[in-house]
Protein backbone atom coordinates (compact mmCIF):
# COMPACT_ATOMS: atom_id res chain seq x y z
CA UNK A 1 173.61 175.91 172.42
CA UNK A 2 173.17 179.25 173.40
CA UNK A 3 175.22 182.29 173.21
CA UNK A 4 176.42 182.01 176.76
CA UNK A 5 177.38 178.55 176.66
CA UNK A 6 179.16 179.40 172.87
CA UNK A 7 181.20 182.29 173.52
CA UNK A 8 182.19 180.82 177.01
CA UNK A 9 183.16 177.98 175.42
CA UNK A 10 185.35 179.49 172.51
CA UNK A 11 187.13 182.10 175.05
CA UNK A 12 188.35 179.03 177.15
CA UNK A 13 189.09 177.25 174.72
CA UNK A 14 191.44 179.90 173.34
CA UNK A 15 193.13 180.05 176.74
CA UNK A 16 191.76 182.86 177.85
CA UNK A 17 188.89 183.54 181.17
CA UNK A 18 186.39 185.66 181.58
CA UNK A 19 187.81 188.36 183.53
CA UNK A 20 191.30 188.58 181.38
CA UNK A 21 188.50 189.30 178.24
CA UNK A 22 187.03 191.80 180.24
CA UNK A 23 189.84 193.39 181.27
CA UNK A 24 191.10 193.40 177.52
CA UNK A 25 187.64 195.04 176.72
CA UNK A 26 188.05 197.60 179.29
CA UNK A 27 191.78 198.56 177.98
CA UNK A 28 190.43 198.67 174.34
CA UNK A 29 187.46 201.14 175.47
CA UNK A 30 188.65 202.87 178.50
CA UNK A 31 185.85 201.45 180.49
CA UNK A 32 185.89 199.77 183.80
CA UNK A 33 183.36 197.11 183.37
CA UNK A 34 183.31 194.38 186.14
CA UNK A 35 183.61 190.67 185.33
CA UNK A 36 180.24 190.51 187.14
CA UNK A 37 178.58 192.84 185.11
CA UNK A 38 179.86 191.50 181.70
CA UNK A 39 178.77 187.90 183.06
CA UNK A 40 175.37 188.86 183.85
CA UNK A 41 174.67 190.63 180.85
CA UNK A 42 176.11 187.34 178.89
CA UNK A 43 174.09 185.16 181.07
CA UNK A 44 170.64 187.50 179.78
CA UNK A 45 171.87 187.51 176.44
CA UNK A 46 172.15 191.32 176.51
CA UNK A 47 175.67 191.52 174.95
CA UNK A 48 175.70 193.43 171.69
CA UNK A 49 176.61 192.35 168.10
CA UNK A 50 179.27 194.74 168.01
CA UNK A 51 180.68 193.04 171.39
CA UNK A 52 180.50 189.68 170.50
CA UNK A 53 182.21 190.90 167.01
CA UNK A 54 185.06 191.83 169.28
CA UNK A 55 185.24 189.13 171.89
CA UNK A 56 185.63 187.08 168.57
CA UNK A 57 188.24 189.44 167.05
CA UNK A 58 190.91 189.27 169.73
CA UNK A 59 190.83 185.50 169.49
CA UNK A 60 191.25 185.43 166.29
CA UNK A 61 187.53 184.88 164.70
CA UNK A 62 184.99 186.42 162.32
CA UNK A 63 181.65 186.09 161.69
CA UNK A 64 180.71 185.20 158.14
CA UNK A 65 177.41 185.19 157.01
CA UNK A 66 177.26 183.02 153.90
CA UNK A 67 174.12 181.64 151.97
């Protein structure tokens, strides 16, 4: 699956949508990022590591890289 579809999928799944992560984002960073913006940017797989580190952090994730 691809990141889209993934980190889509885990944000609804933790009861949150789109635009209440992006307007959590914006809060955290003072920014005033639109829901389209952040959703095209996901859809060309432009996000950051650093962003999809946070998305994961406020619901409650890490990323572990183990061998």
């Amino acid at each position: 699956m691809a990141l889209k579809e993934d980190l889509k999928s885990v944000i609804i799944k933790n009861g949150w949508t789109i635009t209440a992560m992006v307007h959590e984002l914006n809060k955290r960073h003072g920014k005033n990022t639109t829901v389209q913006n952040f959703s095209s940017r996901l859809s060309r797989g432009n996000l950051k590591y650093t962003e999809v580190e946070e998305i994961l952090e406020i619901l409650g994730y890490e990323i572990k890289w183990t061998k």
